[in-house]
C-alpha atoms as a PDB file:
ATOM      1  CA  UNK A   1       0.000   0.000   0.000  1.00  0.00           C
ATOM      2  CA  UNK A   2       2.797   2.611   0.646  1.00  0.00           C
ATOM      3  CA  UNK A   3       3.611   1.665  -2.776  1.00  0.00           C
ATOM      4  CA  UNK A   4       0.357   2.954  -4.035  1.00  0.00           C
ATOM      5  CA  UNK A   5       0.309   5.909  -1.295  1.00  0.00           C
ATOM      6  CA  UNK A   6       4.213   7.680  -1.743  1.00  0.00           C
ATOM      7  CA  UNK A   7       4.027   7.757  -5.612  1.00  0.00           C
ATOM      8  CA  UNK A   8       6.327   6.961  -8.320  1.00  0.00           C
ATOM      9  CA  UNK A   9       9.984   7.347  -6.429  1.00  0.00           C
ATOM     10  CA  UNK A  10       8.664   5.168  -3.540  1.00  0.00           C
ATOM     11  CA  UNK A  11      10.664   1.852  -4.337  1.00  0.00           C
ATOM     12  CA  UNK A  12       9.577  -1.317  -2.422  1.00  0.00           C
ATOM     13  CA  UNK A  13      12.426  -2.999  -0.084  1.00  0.00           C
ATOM     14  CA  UNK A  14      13.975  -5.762  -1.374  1.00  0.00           C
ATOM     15  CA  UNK A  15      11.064  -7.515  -3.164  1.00  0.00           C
ATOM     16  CA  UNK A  16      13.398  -9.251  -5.566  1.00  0.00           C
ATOM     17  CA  UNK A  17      14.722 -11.901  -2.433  1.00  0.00           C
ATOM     18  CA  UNK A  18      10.807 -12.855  -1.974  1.00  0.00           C
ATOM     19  CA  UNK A  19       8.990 -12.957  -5.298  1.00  0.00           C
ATOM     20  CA  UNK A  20      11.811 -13.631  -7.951  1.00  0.00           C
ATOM     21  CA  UNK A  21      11.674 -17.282  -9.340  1.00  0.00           C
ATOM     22  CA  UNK A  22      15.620 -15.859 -10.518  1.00  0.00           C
ATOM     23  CA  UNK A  23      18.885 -17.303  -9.116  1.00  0.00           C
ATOM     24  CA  UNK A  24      20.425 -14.266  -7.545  1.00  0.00           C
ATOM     25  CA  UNK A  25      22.760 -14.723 -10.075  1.00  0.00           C
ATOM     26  CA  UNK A  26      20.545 -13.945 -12.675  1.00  0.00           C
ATOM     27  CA  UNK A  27      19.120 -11.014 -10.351  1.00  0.00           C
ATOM     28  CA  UNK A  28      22.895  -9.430 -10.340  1.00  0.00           C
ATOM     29  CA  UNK A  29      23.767  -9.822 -14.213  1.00  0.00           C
ATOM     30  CA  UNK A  30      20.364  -8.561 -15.093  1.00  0.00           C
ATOM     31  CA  UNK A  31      20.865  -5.423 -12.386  1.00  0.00           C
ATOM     32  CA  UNK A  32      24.523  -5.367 -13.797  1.00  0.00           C
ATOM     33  CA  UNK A  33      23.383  -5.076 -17.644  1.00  0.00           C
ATOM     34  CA  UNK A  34      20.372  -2.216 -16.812  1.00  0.00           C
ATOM     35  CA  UNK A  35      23.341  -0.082 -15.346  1.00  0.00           C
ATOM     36  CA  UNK A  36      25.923  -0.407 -17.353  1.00  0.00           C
ATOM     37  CA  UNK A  37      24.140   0.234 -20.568  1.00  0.00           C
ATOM     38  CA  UNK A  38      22.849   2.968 -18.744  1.00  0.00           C
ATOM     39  CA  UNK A  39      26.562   4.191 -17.956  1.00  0.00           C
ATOM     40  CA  UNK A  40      27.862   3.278 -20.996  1.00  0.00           C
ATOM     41  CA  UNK A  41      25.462   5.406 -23.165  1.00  0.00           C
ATOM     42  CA  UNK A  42      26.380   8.730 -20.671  1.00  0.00           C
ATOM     43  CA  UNK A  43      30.242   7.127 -21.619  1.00  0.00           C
ATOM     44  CA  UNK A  44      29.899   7.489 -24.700  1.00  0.00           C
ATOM     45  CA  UNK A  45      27.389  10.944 -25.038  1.00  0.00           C
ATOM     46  CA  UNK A  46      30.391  12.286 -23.526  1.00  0.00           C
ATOM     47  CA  UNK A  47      32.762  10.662 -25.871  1.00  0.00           C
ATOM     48  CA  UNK A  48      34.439   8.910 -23.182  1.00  0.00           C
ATOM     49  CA  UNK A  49      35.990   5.410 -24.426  1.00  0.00           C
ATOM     50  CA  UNK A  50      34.780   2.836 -22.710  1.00  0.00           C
ATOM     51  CA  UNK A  51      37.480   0.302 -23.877  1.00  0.00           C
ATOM     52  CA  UNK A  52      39.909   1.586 -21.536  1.00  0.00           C
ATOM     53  CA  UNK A  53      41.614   0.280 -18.189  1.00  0.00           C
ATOM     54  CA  UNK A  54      39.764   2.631 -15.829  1.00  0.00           C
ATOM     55  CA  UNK A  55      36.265   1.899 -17.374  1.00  0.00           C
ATOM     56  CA  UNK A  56      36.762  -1.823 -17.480  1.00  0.00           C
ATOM     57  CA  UNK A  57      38.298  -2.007 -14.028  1.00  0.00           C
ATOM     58  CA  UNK A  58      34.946   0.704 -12.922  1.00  0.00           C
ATOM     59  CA  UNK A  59      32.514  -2.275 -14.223  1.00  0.00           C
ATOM     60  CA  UNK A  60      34.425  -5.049 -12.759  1.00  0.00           C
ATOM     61  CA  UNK A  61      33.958  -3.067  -9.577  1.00  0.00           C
ATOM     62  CA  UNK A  62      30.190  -2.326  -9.764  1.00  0.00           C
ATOM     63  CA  UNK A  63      29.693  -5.941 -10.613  1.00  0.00           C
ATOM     64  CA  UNK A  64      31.724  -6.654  -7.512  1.00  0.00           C
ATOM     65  CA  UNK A  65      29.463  -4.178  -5.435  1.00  0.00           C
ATOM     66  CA  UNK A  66      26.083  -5.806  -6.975  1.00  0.00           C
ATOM     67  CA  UNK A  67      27.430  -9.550  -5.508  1.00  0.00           C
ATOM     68  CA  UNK A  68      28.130  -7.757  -2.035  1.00  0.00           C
ATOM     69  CA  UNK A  69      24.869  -6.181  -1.708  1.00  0.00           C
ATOM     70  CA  UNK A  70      22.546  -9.039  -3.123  1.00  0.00           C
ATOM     71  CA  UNK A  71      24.299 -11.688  -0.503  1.00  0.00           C
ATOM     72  CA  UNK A  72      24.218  -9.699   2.002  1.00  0.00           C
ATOM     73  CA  UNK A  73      21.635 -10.832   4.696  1.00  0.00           C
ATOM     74  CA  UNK A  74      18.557  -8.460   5.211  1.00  0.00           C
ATOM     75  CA  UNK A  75      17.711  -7.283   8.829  1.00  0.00           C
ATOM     76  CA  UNK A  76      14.983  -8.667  10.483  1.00  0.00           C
ATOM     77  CA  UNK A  77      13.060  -5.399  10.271  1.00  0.00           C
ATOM     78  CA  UNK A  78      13.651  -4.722   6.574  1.00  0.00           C
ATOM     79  CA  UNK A  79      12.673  -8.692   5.923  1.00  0.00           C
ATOM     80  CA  UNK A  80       9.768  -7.998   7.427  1.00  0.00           C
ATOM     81  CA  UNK A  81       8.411  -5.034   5.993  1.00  0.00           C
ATOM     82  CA  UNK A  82       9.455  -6.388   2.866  1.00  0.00           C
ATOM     83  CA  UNK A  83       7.163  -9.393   3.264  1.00  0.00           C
ATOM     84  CA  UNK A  84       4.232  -7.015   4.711  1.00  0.00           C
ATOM     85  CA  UNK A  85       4.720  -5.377   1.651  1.00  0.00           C
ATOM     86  CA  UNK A  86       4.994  -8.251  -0.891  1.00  0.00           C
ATOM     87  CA  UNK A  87       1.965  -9.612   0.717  1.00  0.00           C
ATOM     88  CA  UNK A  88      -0.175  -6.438   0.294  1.00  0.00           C
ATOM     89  CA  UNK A  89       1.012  -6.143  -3.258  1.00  0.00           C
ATOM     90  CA  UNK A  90       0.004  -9.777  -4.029  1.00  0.00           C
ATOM     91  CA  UNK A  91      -3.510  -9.292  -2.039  1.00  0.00           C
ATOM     92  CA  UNK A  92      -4.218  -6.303  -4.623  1.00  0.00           C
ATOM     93  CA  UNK A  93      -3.283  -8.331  -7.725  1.00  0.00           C
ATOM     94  CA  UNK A  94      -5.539 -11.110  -6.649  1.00  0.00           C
ATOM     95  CA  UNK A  95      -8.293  -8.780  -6.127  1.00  0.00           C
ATOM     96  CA  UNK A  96      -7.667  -7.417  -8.932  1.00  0.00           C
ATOM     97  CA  UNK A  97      -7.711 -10.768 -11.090  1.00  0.00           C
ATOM     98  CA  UNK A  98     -10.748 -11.911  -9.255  1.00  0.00           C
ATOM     99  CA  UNK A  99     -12.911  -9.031  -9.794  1.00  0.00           C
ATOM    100  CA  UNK A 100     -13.299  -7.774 -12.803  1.00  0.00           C
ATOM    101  CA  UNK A 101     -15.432  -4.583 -11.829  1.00  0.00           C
ATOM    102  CA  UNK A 102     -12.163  -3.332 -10.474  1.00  0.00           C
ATOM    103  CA  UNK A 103      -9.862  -0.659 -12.264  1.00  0.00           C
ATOM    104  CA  UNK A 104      -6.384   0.374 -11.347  1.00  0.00           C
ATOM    105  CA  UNK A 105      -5.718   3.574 -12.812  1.00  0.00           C
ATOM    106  CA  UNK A 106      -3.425   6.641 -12.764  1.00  0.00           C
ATOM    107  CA  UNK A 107      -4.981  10.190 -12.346  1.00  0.00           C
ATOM    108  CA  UNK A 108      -4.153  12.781 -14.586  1.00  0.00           C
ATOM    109  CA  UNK A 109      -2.199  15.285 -12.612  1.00  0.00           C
ATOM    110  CA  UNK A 110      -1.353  13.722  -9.313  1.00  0.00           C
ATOM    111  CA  UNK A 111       0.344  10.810 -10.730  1.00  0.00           C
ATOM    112  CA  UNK A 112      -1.166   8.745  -7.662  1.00  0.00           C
ATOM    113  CA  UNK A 113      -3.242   5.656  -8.194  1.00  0.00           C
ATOM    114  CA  UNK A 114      -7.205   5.132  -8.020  1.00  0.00           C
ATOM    115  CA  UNK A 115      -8.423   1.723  -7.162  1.00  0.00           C
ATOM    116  CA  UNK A 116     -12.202   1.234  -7.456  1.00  0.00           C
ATOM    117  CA  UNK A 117     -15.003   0.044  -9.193  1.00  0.00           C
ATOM    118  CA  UNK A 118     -15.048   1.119 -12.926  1.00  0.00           C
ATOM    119  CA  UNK A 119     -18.890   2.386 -12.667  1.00  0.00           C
ATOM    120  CA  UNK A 120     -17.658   4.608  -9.748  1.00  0.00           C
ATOM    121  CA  UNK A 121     -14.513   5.796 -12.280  1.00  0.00           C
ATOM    122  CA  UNK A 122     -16.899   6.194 -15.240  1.00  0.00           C
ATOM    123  CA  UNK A 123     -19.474   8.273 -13.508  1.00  0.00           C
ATOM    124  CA  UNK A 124     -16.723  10.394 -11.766  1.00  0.00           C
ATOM    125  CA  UNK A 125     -15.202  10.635 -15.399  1.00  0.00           C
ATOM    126  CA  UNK A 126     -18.699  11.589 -16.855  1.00  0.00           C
ATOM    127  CA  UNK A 127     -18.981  14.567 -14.279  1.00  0.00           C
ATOM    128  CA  UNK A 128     -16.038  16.189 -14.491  1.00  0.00           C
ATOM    129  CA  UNK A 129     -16.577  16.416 -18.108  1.00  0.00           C
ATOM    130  CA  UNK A 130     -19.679  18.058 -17.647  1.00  0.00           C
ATOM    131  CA  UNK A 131     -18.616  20.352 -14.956  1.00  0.00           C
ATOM    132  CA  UNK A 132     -15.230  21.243 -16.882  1.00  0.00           C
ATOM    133  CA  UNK A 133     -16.733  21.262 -20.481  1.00  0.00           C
ATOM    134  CA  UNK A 134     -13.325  20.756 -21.647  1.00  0.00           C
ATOM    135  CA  UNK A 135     -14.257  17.258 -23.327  1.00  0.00           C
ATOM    136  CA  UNK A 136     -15.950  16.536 -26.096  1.00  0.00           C
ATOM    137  CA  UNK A 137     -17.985  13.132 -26.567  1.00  0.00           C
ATOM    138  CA  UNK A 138     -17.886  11.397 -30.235  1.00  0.00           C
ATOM    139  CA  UNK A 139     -21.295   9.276 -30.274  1.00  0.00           C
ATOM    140  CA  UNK A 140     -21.564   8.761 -34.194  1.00  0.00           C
ATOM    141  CA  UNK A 141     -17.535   7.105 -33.821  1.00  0.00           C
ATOM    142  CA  UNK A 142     -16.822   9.740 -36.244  1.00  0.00           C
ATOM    143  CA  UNK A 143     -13.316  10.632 -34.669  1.00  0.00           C
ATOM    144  CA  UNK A 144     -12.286  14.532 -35.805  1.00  0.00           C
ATOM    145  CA  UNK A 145      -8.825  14.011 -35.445  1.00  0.00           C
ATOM    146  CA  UNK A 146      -8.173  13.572 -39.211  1.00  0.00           C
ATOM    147  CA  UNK A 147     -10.027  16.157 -40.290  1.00  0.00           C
ATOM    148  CA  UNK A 148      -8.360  18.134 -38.089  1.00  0.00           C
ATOM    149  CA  UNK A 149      -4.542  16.359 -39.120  1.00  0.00           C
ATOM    150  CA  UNK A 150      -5.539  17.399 -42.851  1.00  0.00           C
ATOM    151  CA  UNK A 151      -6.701  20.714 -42.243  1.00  0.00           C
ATOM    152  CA  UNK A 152      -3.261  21.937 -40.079  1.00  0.00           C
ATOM    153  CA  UNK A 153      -0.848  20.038 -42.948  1.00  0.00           C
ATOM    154  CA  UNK A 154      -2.737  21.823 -45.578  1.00  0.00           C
ATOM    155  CA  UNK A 155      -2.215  24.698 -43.850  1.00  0.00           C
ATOM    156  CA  UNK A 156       1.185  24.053 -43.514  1.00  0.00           C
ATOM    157  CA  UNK A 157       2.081  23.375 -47.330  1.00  0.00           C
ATOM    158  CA  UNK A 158       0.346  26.476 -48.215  1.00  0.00           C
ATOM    159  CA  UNK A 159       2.663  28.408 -45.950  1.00  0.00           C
ATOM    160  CA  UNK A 160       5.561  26.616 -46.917  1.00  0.00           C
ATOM    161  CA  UNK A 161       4.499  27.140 -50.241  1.00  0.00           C
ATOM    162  CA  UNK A 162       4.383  31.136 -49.881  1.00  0.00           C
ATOM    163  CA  UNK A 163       7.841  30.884 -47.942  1.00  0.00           C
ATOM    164  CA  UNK A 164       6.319  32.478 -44.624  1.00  0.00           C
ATOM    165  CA  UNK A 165       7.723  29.310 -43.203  1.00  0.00           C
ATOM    166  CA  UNK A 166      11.547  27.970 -42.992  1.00  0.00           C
ATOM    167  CA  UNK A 167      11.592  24.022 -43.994  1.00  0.00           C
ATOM    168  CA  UNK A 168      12.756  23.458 -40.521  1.00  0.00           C
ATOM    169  CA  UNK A 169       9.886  25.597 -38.756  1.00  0.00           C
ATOM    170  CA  UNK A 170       7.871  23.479 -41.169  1.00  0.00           C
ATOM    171  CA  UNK A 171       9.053  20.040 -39.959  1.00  0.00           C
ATOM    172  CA  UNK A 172       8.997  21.309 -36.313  1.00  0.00           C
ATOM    173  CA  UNK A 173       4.943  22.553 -36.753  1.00  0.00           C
ATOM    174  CA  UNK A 174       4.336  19.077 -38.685  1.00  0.00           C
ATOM    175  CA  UNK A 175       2.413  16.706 -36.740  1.00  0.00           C
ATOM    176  CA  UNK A 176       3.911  13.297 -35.847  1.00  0.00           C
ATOM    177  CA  UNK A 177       1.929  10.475 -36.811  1.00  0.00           C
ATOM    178  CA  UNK A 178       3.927   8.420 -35.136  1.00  0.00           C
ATOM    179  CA  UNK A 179       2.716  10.004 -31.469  1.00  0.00           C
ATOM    180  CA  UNK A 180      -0.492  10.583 -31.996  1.00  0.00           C
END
């Protein structure tokens, strides 16, 4: 639940030791890959080689670090409220599996979670788009959007075309198809 309650940045103790069907070996190369391609990318944005003694004898050295902290043995109070934890986590998947009326989701400005029953979500959904107006509902599945997509590229081209816009203002005003 604290998962759920502290946000994003809240990261659960230790829940790899209780619900990993890994070998901790597998648990430290796969933790050992995630950071090193992490470092290696900043290595190399910063055109720093990554070939060389120092950076080798750096990853050998993380590597070593990731074996030292994954056998090392958890306090009693840390196993503890790591279990708690994993426990609650597991209770709210099962729910979550076994009734189908429940939703998970993630509001739109808090970034914190709502669990409840979808007809609850729905008709809180429904009001605030009456109360806001800012939402418009499509009931003939007519979607706008390409109308909308053809209108602003045609009104692109024809600036483009009268040279009141660079090519690169032009590609930076284009929409992306690709994120819409």
């Amino acid at each position: 639940m604290s998962m759920l309650m502290n946000g994003f940045k809240y990261i659960i103790p230790c829940q790899s030791r209780l619900c990993s069907r890994q070998s901790i070996n597998e648990i430290i190369h796969e933790q050992y890959q995630k950071i090193a391609s992490t470092v290696k990318d900043c290595l190399n944005d910063h055109r720093i080689p990554i070939a060389g003694a120092r950076t080798i004898q750096i990853f050998s050295e993380l590597e070593r670090t990731l074996h030292q902290l994954q056998s090392q043995k958890l306090s009693k109070v840390l196993g503890k409220r790591a279990q708690y934890e994993y426990k609650i986590v597991r209770s709210i998947q099962r729910l979550i599996h076994r009734r189908k009326d429940i939703v998970v989701r993630r509001t739109d400005k808090n970034k914190v979670f709502y669990i409840g029953k979808a007809i609850d979500f729905e008709r809180k959904a429904e009001e605030y788009m009456l109360k806001t107006d800012a939402y418009q509902e499509i009931p003939d599945g007519h979607c706008p959007l390409a109308d909308n997509l053809h209108a602003v590229k045609t009104l692109l081209d024809y600036l483009l075309g009268k040279h009141a816009l660079t090519k690169n203002q032009y590609n930076q005003l284009s929409p992306n198809l690709k994120n819409l």
